[in-house]
N, C-alpha and C. Protein backbone atom coordinates (compact mmCIF):
# COMPACT_ATOMS: atom_id res chain seq x y z
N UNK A 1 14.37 -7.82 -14.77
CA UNK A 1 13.48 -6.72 -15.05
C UNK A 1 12.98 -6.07 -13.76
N UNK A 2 12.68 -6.57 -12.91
CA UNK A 2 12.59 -6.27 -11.37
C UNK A 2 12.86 -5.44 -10.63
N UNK A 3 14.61 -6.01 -10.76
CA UNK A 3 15.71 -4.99 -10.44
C UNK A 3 15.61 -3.57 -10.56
N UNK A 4 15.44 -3.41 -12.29
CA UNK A 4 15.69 -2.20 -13.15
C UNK A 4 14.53 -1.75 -13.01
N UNK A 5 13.48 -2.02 -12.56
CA UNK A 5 12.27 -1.62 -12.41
C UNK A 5 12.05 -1.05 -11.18
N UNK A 6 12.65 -2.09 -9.98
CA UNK A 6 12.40 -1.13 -8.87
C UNK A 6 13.54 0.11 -8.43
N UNK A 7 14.89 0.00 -8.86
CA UNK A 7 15.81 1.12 -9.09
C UNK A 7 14.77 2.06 -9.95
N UNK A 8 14.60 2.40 -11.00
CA UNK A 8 13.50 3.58 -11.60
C UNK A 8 12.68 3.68 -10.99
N UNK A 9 11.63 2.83 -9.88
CA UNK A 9 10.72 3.63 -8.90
C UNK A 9 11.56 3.86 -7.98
N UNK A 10 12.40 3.72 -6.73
CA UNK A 10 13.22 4.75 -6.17
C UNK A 10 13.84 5.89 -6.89
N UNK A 11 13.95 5.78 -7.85
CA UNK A 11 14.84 7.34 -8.30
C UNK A 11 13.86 7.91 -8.70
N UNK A 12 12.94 7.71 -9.22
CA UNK A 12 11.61 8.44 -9.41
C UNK A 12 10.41 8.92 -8.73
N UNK A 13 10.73 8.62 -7.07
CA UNK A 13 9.46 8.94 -6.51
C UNK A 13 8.93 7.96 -5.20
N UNK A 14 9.55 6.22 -5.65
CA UNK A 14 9.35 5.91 -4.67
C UNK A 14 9.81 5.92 -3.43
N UNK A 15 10.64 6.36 -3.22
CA UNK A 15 11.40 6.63 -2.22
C UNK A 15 10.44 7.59 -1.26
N UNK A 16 9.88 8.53 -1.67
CA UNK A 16 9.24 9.34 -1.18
C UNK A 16 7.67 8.82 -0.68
N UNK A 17 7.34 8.39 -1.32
CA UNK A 17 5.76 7.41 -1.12
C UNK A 17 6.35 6.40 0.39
N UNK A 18 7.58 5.55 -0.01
CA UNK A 18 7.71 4.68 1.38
C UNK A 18 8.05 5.10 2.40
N UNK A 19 9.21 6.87 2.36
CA UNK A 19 9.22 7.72 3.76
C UNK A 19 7.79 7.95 4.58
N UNK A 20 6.87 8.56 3.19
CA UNK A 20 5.55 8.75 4.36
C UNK A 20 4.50 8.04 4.83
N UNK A 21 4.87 6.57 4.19
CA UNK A 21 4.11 5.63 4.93
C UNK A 21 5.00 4.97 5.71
N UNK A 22 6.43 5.44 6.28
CA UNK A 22 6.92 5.12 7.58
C UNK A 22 6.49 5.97 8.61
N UNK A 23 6.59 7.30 8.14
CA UNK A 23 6.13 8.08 9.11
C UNK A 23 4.86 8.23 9.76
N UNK A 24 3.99 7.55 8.56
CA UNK A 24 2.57 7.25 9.19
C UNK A 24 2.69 6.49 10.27
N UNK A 25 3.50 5.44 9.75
CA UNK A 25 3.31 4.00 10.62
C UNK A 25 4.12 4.53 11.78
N UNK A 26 4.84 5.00 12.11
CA UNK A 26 5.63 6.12 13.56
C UNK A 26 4.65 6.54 14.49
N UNK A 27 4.11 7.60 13.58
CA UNK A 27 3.10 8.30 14.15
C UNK A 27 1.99 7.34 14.50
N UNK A 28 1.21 6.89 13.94
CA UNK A 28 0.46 5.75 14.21
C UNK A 28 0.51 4.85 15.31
N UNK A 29 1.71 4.42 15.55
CA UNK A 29 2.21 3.24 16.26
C UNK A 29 2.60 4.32 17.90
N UNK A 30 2.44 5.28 17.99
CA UNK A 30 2.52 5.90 19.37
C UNK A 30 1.42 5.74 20.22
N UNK A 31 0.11 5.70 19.69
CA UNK A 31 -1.03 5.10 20.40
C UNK A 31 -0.98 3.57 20.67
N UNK A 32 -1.55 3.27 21.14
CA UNK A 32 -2.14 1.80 21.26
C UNK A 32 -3.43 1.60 20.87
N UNK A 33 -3.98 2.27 20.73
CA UNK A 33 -5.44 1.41 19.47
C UNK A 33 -4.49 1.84 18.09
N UNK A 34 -3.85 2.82 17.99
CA UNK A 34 -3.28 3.01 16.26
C UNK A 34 -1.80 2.05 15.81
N UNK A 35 -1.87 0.73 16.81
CA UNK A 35 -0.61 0.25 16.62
C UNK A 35 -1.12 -0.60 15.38
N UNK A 36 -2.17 -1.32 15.44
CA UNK A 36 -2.67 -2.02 13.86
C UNK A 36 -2.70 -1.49 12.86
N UNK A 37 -3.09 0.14 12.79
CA UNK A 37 -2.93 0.90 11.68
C UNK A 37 -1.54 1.22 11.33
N UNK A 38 -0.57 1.34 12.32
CA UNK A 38 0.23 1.76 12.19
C UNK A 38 1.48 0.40 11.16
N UNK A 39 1.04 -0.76 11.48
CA UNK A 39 1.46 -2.00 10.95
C UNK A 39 1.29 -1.82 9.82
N UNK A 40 -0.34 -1.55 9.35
CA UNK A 40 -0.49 -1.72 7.95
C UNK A 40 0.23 -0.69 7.17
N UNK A 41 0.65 0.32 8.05
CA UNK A 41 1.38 1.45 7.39
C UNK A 41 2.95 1.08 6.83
N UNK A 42 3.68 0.38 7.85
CA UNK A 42 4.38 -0.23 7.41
C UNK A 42 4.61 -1.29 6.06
N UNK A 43 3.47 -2.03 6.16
CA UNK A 43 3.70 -2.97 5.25
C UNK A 43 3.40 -2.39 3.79
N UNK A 44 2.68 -0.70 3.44
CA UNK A 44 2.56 -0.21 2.71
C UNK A 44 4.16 0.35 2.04
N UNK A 45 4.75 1.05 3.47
CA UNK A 45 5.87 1.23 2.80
C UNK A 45 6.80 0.14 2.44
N UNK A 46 6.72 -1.03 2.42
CA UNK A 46 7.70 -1.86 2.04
C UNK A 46 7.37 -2.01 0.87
N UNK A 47 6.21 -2.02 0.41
CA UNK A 47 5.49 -2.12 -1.08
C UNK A 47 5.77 -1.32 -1.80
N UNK A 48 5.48 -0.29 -0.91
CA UNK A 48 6.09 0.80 -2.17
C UNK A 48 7.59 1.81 -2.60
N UNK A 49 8.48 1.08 -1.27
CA UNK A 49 9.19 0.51 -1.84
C UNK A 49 9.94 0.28 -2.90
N UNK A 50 9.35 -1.24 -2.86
CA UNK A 50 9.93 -1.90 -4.06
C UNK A 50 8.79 -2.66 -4.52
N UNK A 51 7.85 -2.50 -5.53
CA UNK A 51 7.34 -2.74 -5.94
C UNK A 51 6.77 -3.77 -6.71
N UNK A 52 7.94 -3.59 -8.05
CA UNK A 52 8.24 -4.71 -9.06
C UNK A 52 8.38 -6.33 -8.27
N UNK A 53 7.86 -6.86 -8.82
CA UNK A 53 8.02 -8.82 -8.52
C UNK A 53 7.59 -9.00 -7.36
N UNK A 54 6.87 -8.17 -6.95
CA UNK A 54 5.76 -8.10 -5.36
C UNK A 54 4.37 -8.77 -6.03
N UNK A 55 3.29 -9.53 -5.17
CA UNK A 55 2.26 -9.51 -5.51
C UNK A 55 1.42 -9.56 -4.00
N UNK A 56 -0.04 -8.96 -4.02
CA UNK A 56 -0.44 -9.25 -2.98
C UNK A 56 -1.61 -9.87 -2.77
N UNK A 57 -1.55 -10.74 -2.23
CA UNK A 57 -2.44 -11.71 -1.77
C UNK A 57 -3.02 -12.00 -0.31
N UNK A 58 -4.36 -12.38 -0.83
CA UNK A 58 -5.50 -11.96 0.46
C UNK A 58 -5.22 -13.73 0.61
N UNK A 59 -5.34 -13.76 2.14
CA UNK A 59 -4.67 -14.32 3.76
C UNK A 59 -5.66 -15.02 3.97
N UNK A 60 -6.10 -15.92 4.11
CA UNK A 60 -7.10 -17.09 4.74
C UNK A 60 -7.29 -16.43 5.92
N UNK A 61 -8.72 -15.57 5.88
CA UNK A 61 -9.21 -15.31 7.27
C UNK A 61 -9.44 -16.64 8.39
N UNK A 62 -9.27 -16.21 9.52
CA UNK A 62 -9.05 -17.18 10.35
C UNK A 62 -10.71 -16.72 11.12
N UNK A 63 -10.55 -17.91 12.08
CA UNK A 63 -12.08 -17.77 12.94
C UNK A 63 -12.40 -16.52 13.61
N UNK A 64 -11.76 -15.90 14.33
CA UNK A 64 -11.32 -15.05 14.93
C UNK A 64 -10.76 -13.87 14.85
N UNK A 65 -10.34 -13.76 13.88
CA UNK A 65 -9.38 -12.48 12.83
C UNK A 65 -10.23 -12.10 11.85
N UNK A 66 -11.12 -12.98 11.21
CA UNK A 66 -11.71 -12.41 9.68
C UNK A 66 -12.86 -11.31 10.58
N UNK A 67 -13.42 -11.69 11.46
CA UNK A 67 -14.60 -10.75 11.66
C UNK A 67 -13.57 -8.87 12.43
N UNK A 68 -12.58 -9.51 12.91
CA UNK A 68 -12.07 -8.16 13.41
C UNK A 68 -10.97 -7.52 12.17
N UNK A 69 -10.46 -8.25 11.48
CA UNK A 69 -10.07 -7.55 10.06
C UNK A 69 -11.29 -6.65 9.22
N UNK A 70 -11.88 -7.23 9.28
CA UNK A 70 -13.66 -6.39 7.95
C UNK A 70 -13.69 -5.27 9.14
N UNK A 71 -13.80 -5.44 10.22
CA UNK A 71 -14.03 -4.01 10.87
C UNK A 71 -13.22 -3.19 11.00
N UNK A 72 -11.54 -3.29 11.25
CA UNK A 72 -10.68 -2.89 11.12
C UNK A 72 -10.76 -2.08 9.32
N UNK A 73 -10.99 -2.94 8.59
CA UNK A 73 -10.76 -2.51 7.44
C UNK A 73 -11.98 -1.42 7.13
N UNK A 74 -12.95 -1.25 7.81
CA UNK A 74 -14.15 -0.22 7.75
C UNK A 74 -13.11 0.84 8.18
N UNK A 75 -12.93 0.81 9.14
CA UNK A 75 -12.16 2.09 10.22
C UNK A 75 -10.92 2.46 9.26
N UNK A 76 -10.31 1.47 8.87
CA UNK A 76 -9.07 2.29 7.81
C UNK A 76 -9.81 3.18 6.80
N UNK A 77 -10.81 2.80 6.00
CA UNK A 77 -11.69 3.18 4.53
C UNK A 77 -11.98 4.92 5.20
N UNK A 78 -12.56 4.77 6.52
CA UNK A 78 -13.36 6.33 6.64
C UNK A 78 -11.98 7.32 7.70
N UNK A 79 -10.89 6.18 8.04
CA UNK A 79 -9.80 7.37 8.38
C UNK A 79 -8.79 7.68 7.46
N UNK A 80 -9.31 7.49 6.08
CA UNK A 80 -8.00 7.86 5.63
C UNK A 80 -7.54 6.92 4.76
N UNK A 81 -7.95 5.85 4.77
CA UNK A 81 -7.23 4.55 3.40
C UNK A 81 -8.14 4.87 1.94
N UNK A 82 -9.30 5.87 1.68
CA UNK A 82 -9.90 5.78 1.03
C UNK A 82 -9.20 7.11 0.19
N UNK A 83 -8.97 8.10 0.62
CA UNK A 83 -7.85 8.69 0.16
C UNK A 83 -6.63 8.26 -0.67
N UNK A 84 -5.77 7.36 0.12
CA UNK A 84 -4.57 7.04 -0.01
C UNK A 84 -4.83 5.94 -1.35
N UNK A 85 -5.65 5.19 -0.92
CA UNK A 85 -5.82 4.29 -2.28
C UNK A 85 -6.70 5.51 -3.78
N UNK A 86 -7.33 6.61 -3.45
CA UNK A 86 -7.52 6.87 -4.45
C UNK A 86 -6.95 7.92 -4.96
N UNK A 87 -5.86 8.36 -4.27
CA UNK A 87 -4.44 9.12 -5.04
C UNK A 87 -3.49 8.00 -5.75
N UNK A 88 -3.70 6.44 -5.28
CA UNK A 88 -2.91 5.64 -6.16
C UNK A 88 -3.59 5.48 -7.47
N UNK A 89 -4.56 5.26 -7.49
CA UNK A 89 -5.53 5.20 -8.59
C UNK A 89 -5.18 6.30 -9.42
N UNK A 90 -5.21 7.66 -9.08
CA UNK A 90 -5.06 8.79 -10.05
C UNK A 90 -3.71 8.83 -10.74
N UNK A 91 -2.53 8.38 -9.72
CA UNK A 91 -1.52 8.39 -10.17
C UNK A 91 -1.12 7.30 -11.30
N UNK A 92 -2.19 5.91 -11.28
CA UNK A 92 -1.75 5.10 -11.90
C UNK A 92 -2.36 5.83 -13.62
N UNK A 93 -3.98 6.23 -13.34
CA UNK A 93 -4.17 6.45 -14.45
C UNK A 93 -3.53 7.29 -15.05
N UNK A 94 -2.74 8.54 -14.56
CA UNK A 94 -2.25 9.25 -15.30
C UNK A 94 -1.19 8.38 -15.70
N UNK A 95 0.05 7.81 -14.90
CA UNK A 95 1.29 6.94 -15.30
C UNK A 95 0.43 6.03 -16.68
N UNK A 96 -0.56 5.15 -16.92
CA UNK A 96 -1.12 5.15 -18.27
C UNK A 96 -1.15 5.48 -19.20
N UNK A 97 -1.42 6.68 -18.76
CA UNK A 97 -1.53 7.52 -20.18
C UNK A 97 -0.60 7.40 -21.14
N UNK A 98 0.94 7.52 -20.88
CA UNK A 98 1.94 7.29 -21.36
C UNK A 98 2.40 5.96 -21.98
N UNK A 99 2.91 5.52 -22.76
CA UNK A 99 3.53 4.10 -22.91
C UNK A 99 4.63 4.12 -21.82
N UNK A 100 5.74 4.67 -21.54
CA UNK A 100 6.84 4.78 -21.07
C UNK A 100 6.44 4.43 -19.38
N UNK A 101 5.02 4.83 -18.75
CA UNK A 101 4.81 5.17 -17.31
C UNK A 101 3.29 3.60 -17.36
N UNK A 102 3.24 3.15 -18.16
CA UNK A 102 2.76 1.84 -18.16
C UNK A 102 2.97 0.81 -17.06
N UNK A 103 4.80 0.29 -16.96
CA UNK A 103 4.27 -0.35 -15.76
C UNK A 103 4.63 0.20 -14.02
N UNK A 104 4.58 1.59 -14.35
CA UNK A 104 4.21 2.13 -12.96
C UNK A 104 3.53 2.42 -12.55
N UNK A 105 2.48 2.42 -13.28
CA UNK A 105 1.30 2.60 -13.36
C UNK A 105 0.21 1.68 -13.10
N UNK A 106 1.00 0.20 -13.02
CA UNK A 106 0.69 -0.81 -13.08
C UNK A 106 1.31 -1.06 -11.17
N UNK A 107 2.08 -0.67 -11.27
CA UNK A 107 2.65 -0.86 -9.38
C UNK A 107 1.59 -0.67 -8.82
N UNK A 108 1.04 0.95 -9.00
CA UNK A 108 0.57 1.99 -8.40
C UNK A 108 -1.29 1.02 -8.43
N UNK A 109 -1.63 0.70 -9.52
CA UNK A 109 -2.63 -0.28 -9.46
C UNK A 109 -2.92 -1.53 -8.36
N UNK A 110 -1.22 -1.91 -8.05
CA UNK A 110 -1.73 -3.25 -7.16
C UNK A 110 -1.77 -2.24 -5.54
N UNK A 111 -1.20 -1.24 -5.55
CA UNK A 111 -0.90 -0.58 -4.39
C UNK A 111 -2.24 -0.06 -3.70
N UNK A 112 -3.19 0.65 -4.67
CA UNK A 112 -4.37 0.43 -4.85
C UNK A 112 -5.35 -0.39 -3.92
N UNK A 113 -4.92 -1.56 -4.30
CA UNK A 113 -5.76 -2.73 -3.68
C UNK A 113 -5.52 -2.92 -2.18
N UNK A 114 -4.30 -2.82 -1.66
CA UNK A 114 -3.08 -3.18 -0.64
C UNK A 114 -3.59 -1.73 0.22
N UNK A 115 -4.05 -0.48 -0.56
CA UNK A 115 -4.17 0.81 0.32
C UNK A 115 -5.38 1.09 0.63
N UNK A 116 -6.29 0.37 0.26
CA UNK A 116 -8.04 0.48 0.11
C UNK A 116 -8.43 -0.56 1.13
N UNK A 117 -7.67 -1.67 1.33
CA UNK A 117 -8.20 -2.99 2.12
C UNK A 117 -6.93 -3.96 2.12
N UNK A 118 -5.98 -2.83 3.43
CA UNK A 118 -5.08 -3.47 4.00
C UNK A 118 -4.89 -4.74 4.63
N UNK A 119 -6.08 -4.79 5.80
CA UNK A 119 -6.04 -5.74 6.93
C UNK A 119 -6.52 -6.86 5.90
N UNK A 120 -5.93 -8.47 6.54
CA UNK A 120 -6.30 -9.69 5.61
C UNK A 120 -5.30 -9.61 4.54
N UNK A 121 -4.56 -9.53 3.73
CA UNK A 121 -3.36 -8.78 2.73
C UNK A 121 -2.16 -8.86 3.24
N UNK A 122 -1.34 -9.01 2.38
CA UNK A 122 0.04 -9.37 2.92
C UNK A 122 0.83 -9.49 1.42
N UNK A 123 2.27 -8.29 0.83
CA UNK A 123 2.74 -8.57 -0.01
C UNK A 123 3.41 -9.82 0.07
N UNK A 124 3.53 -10.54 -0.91
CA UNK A 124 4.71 -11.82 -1.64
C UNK A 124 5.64 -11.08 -1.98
């Protein structure tokens, strides 16, 4: 189901969602303070991607990392992740609406989570 699931989000759209979160992560990754953002940009487009039989799960902050992830993850929220996660949101609710756009709608939900509060996160 996976399979056939993530073939229908590439022919439908995802393809296009994971070009411009490469290109973020490009663009991003030319600075050196935007090379962390630019990571998480990446790991967005692999998600979205391929979607189906992905899950994402939050990372045992470490001693050292958890306090500079929460701040990191402030700085994503007001440049721009607060956006991106809430065009996934719109897209999921509308994909809802439908029976047929149910579980893309359901992708677009975990993507959500993964685009709102990247840092600490890591798809399976």
């Amino acid at each position: 189901m996976s399979l056939i699931g993530n073939i229908l989000w590439i022919v439908f759209g995802g393809w296009i969602i994971a070009i411009e979160y490469a290109a973020s992560g490009i663009i991003a990754c030319c600075t050196i303070i935007g090379i962390p953002f630019g990571l998480q940009f990446f790991k967005l487009a692999v998600l979205s991607l391929v979607p189906f039989g992905q899950k994402v799960q939050v990372t045992e902050p470490k001693q050292l990392n958890g306090c500079l992830s929460s701040v990191l993850n402030i700085l994503w929220i007001f440049t721009g992740g607060f956006v991106i996660a809430l065009t996934h949101l719109i897209l999921a609710v509308l994909l809802c609406i439908t029976i047929i756009g149910i579980p893309f709608g359901k992708q677009h939900f975990k993507l959500v989570s993964l685009a709102f509060w990247p840092f600490g996160r890591k798809p399976l």
